[in-house]
PDB file of N, CA and C in Angstrom:
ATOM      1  N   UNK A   1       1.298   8.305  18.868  1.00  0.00           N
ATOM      2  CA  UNK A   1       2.728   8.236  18.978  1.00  0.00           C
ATOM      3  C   UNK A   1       3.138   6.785  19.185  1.00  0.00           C
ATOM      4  N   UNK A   2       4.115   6.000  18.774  1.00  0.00           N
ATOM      5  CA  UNK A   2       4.539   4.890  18.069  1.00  0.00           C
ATOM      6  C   UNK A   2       5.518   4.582  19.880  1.00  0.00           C
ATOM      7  N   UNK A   3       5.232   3.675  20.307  1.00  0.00           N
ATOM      8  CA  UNK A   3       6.331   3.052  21.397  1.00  0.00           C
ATOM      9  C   UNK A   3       7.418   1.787  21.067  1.00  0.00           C
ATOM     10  N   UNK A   4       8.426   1.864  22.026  1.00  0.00           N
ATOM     11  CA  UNK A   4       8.482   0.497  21.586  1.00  0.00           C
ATOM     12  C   UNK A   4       8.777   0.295  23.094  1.00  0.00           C
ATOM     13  N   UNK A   5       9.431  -1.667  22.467  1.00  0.00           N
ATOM     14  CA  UNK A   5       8.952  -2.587  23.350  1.00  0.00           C
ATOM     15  C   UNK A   5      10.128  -3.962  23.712  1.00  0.00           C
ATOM     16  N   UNK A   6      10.414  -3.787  24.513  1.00  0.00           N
ATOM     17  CA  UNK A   6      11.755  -4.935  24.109  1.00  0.00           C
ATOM     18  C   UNK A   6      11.333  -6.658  24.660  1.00  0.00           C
ATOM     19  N   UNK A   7      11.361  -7.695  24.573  1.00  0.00           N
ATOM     20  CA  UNK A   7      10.728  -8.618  25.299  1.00  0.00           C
ATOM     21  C   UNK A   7      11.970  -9.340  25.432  1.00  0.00           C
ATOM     22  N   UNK A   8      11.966  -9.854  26.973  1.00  0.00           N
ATOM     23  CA  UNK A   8      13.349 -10.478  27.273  1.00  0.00           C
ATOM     24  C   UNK A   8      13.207 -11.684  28.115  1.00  0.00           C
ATOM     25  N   UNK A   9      13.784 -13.072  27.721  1.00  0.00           N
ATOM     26  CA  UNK A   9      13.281 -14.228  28.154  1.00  0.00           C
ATOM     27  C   UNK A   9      12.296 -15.204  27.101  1.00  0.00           C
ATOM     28  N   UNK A  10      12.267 -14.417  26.039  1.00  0.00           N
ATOM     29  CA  UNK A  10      11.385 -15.187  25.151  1.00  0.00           C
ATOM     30  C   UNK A  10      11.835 -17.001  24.803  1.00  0.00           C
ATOM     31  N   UNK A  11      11.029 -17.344  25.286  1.00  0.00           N
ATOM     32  CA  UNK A  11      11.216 -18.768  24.989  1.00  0.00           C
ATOM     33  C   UNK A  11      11.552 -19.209  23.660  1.00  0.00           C
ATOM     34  N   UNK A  12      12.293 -20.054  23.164  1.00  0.00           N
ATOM     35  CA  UNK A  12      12.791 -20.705  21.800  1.00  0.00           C
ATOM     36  C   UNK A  12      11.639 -21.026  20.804  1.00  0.00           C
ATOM     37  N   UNK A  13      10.843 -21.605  21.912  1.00  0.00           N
ATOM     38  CA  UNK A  13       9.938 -22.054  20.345  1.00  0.00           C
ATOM     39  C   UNK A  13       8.740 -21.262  20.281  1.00  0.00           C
ATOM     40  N   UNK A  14       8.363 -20.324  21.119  1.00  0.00           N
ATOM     41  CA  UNK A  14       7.929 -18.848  20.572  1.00  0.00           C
ATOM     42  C   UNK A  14       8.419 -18.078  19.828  1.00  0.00           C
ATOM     43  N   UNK A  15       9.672 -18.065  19.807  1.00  0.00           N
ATOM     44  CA  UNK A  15      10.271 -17.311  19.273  1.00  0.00           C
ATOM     45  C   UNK A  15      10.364 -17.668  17.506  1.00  0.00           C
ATOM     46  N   UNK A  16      10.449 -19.059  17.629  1.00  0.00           N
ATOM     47  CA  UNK A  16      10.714 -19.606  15.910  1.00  0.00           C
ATOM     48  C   UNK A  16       9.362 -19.897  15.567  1.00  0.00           C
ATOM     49  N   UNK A  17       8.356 -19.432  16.393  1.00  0.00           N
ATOM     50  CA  UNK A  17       6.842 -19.855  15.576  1.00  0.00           C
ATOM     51  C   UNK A  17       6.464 -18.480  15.379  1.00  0.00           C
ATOM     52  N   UNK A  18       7.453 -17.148  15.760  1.00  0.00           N
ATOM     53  CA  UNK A  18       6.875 -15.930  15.625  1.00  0.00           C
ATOM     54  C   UNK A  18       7.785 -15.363  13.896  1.00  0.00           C
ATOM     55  N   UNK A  19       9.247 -16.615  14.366  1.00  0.00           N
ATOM     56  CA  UNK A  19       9.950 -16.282  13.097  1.00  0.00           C
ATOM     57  C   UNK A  19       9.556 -16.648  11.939  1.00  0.00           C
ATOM     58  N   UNK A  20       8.491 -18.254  11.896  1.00  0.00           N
ATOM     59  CA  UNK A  20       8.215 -18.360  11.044  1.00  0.00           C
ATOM     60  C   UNK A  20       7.215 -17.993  10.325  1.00  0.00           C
ATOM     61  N   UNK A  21       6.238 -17.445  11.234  1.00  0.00           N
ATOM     62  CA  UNK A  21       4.784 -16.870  10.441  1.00  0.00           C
ATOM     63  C   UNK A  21       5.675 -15.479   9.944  1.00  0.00           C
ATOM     64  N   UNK A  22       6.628 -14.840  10.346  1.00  0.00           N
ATOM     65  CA  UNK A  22       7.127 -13.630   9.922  1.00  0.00           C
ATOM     66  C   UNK A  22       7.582 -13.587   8.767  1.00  0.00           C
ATOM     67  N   UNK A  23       8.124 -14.692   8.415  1.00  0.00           N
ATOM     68  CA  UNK A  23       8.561 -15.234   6.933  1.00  0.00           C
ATOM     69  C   UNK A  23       7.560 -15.916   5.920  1.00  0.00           C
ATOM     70  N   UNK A  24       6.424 -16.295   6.674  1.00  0.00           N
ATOM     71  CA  UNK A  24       5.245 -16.481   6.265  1.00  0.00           C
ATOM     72  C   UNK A  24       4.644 -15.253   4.992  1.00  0.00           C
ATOM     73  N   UNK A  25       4.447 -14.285   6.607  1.00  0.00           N
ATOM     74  CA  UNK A  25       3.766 -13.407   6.188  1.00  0.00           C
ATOM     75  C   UNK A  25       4.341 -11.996   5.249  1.00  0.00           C
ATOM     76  N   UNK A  26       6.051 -12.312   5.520  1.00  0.00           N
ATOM     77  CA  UNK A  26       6.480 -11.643   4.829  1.00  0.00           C
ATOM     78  C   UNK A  26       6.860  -9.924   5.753  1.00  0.00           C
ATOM     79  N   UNK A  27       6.954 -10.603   6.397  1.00  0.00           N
ATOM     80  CA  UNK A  27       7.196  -9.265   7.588  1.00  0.00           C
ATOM     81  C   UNK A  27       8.296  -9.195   8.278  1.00  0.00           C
ATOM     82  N   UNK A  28       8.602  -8.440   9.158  1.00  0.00           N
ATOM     83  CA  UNK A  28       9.526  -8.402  10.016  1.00  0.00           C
ATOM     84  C   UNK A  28       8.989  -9.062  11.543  1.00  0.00           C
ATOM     85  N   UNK A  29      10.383  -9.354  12.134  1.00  0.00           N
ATOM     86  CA  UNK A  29       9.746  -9.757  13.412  1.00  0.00           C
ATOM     87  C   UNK A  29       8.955  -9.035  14.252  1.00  0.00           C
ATOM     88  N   UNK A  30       9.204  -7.635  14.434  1.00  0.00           N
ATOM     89  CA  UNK A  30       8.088  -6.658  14.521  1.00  0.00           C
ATOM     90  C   UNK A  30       7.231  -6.055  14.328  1.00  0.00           C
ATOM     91  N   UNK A  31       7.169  -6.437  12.897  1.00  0.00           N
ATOM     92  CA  UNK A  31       5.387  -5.918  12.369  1.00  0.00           C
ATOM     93  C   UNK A  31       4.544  -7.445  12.643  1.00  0.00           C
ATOM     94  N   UNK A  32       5.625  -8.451  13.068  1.00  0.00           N
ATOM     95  CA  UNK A  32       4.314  -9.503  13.173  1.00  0.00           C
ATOM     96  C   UNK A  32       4.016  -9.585  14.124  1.00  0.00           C
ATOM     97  N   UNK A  33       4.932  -8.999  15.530  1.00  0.00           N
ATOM     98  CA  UNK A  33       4.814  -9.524  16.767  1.00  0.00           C
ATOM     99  C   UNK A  33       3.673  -8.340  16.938  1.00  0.00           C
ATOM    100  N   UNK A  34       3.687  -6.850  16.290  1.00  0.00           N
ATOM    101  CA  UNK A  34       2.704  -6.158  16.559  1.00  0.00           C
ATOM    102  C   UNK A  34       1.282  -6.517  15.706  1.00  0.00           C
ATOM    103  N   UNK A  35       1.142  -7.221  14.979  1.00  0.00           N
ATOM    104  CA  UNK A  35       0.373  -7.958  14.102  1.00  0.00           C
ATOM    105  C   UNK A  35      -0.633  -8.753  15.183  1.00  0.00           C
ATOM    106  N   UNK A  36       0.208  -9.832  15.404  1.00  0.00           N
ATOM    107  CA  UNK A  36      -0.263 -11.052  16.623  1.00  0.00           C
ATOM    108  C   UNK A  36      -1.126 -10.205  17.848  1.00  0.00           C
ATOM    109  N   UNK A  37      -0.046  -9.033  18.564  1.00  0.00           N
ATOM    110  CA  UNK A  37      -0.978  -8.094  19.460  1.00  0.00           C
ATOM    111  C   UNK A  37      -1.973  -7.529  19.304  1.00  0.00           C
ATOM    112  N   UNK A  38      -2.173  -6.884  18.368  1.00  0.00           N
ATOM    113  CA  UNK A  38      -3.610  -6.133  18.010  1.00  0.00           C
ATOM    114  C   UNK A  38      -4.237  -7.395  17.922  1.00  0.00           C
ATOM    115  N   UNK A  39      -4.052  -8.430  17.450  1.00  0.00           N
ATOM    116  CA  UNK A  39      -5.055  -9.689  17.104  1.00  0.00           C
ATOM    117  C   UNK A  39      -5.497 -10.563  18.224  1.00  0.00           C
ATOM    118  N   UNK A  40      -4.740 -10.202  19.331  1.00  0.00           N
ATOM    119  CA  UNK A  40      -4.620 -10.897  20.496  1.00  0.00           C
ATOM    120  C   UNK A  40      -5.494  -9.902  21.416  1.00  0.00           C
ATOM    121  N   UNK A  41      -5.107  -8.574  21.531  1.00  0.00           N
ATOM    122  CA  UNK A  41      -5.774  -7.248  22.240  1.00  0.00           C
ATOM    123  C   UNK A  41      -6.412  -6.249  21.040  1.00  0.00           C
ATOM    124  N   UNK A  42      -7.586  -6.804  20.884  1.00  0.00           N
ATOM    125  CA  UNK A  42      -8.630  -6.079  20.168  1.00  0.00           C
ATOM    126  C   UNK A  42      -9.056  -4.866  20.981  1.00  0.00           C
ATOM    127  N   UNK A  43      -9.360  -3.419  20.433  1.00  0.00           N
ATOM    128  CA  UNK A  43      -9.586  -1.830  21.066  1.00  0.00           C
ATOM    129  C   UNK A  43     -10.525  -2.056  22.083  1.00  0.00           C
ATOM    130  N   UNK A  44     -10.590  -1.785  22.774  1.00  0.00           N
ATOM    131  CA  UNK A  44     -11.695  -1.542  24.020  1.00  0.00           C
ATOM    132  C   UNK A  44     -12.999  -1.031  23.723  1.00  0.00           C
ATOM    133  N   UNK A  45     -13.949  -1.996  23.604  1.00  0.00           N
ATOM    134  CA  UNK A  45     -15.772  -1.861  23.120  1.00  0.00           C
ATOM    135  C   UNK A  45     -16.018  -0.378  23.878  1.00  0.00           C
ATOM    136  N   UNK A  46     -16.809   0.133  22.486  1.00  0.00           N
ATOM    137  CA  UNK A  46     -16.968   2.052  22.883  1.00  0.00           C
ATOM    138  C   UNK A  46     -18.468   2.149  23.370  1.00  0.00           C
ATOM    139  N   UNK A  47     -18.814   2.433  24.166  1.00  0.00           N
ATOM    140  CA  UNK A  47     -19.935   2.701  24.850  1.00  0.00           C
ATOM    141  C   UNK A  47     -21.099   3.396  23.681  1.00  0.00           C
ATOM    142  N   UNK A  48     -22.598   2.747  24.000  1.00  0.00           N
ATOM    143  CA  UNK A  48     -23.315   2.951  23.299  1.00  0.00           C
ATOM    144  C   UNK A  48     -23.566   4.232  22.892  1.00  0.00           C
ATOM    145  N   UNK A  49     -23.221   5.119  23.610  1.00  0.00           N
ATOM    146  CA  UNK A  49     -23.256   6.656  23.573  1.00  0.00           C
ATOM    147  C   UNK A  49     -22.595   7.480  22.389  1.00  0.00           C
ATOM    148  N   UNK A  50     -21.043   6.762  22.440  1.00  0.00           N
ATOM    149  CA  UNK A  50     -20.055   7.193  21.604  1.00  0.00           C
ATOM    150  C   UNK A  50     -20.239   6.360  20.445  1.00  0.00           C
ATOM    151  N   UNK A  51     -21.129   5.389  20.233  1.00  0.00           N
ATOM    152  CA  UNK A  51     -21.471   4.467  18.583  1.00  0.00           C
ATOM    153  C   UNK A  51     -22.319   5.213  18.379  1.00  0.00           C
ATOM    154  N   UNK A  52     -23.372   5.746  18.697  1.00  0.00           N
ATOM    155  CA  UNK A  52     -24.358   6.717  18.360  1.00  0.00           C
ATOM    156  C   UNK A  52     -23.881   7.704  18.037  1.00  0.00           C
ATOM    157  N   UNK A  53     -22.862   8.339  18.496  1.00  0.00           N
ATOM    158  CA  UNK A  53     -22.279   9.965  18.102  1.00  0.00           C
ATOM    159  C   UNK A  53     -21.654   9.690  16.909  1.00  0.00           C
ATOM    160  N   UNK A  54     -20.946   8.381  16.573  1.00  0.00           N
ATOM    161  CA  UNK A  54     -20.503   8.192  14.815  1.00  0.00           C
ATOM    162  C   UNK A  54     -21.627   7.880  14.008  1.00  0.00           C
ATOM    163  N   UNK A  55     -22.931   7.401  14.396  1.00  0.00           N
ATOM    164  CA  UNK A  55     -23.880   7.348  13.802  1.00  0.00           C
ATOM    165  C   UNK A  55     -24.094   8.704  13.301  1.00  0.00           C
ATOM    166  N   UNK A  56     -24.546   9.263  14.043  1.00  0.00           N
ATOM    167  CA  UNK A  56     -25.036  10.718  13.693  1.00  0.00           C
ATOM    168  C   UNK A  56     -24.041  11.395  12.334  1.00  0.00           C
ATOM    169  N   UNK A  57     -23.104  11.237  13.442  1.00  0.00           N
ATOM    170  CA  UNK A  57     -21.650  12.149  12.140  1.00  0.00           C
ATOM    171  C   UNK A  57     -21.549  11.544  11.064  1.00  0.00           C
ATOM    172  N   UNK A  58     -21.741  10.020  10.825  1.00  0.00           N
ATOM    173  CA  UNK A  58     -21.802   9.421   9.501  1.00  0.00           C
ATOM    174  C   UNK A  58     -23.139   9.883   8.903  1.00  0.00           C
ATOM    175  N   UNK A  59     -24.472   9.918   9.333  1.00  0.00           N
ATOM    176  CA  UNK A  59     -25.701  10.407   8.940  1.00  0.00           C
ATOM    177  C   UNK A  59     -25.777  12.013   8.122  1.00  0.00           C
ATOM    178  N   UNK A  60     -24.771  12.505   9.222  1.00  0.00           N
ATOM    179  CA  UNK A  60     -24.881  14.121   8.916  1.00  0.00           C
ATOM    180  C   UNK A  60     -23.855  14.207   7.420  1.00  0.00           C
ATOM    181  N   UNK A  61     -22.929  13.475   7.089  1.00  0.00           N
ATOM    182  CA  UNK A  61     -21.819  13.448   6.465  1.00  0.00           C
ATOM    183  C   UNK A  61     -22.330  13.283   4.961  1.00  0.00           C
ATOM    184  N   UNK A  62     -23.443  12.441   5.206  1.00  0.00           N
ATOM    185  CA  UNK A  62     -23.939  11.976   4.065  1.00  0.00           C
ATOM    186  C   UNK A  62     -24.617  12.855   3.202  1.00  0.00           C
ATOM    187  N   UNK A  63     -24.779  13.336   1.708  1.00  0.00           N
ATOM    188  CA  UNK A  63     -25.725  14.251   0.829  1.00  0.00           C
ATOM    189  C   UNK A  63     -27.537  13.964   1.452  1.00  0.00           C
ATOM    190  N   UNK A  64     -27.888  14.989   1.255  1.00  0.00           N
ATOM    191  CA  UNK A  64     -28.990  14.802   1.455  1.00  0.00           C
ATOM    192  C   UNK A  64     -30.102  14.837  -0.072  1.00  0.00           C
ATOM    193  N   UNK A  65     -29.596  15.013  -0.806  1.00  0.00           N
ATOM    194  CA  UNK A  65     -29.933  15.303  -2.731  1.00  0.00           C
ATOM    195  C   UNK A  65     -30.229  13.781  -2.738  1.00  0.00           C
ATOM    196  N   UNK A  66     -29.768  12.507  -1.934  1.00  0.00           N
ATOM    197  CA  UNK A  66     -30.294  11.206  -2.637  1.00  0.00           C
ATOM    198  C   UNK A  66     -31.307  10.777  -1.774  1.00  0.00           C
ATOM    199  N   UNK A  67     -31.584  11.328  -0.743  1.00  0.00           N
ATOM    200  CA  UNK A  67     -32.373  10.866   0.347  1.00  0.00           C
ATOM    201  C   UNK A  67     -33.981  10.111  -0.524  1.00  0.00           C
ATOM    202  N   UNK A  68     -34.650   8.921   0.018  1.00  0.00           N
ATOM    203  CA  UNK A  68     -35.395   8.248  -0.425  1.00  0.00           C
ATOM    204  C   UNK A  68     -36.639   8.878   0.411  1.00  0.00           C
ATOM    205  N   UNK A  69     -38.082   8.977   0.055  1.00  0.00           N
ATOM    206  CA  UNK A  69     -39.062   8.426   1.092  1.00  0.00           C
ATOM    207  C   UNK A  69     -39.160   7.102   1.173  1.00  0.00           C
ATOM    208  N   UNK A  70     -40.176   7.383   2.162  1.00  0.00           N
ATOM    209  CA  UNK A  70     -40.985   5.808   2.612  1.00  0.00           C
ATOM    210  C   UNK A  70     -41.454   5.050   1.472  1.00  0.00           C
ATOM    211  N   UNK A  71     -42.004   5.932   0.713  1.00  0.00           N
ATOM    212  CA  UNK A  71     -42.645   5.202  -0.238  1.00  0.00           C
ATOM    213  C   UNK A  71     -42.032   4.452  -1.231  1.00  0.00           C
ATOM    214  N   UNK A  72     -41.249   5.290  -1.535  1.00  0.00           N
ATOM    215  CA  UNK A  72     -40.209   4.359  -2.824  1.00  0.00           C
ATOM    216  C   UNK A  72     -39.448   3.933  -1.949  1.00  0.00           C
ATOM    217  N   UNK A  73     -38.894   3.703  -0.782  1.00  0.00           N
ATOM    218  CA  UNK A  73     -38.274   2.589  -0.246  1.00  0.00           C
ATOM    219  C   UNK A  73     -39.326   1.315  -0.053  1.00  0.00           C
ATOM    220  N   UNK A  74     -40.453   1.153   0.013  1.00  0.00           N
ATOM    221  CA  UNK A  74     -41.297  -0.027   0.331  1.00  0.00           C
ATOM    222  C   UNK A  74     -41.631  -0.488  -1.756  1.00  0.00           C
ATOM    223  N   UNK A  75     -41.577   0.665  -2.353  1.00  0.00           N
ATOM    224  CA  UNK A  75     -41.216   0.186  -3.873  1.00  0.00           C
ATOM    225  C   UNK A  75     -40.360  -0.215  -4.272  1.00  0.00           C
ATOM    226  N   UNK A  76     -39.103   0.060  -3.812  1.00  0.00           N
ATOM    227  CA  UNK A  76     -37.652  -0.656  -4.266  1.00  0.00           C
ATOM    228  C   UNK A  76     -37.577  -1.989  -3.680  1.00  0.00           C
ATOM    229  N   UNK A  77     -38.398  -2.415  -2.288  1.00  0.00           N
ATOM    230  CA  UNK A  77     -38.132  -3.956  -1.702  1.00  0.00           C
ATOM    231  C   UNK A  77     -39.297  -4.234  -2.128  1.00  0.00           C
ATOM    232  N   UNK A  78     -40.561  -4.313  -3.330  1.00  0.00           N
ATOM    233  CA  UNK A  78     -41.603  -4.809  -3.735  1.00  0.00           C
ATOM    234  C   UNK A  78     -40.786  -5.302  -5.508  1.00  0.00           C
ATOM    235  N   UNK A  79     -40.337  -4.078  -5.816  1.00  0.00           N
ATOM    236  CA  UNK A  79     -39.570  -4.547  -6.995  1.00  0.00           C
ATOM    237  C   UNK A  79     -38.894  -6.201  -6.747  1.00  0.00           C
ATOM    238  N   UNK A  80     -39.527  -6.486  -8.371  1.00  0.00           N
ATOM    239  CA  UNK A  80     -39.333  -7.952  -8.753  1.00  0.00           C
ATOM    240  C   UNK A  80     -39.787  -9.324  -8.076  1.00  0.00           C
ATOM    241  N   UNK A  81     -40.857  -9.084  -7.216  1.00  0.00           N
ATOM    242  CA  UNK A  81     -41.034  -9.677  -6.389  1.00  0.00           C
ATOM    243  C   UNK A  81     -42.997  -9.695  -6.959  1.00  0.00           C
ATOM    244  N   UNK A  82     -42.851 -11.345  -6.443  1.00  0.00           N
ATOM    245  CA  UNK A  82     -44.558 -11.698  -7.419  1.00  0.00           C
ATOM    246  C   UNK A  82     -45.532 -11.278  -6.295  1.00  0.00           C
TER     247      UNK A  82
END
């Protein structure tokens, strides 16, 4: 769900260095100022537990009809090679 946000006191020449990358970038003053934030406050690092559980679900997600062995994987990194 989408919030908003009002900022009050903004200094002048924050304000015209936010106007001008906005015109830069071709945006509004609010998709840049939310632009700058995400870029400024990157998501909160997910615990090794929960990178492993998208591992899996990406693993499981995948066909299993192309799956390689060992063997022709140590043949595909020998290919072309003297």
């Amino acid at each position: 769900m989408a919030r908003s946000l009002t900022l009050k006191n903004l200094p002048d020449d924050l304000y015209g260095r936010l106007k001008q990358a906005a015109r830069q970038h071709r945006r509004s003053l609010n998709n840049e100022a939310i632009v700058c934030l995400e870029a400024a406050l990157p998501p909160q690092a997910i615990t090794a537990a929960e990178r492993l559980e998208q591992i899996r679900a990406l693993r499981h997600s995948l066909p299993t009809e192309a799956a390689f062995t060992p063997d022709q994987i140590d043949a595909f990194k020998r290919e072309g090679r003297p």
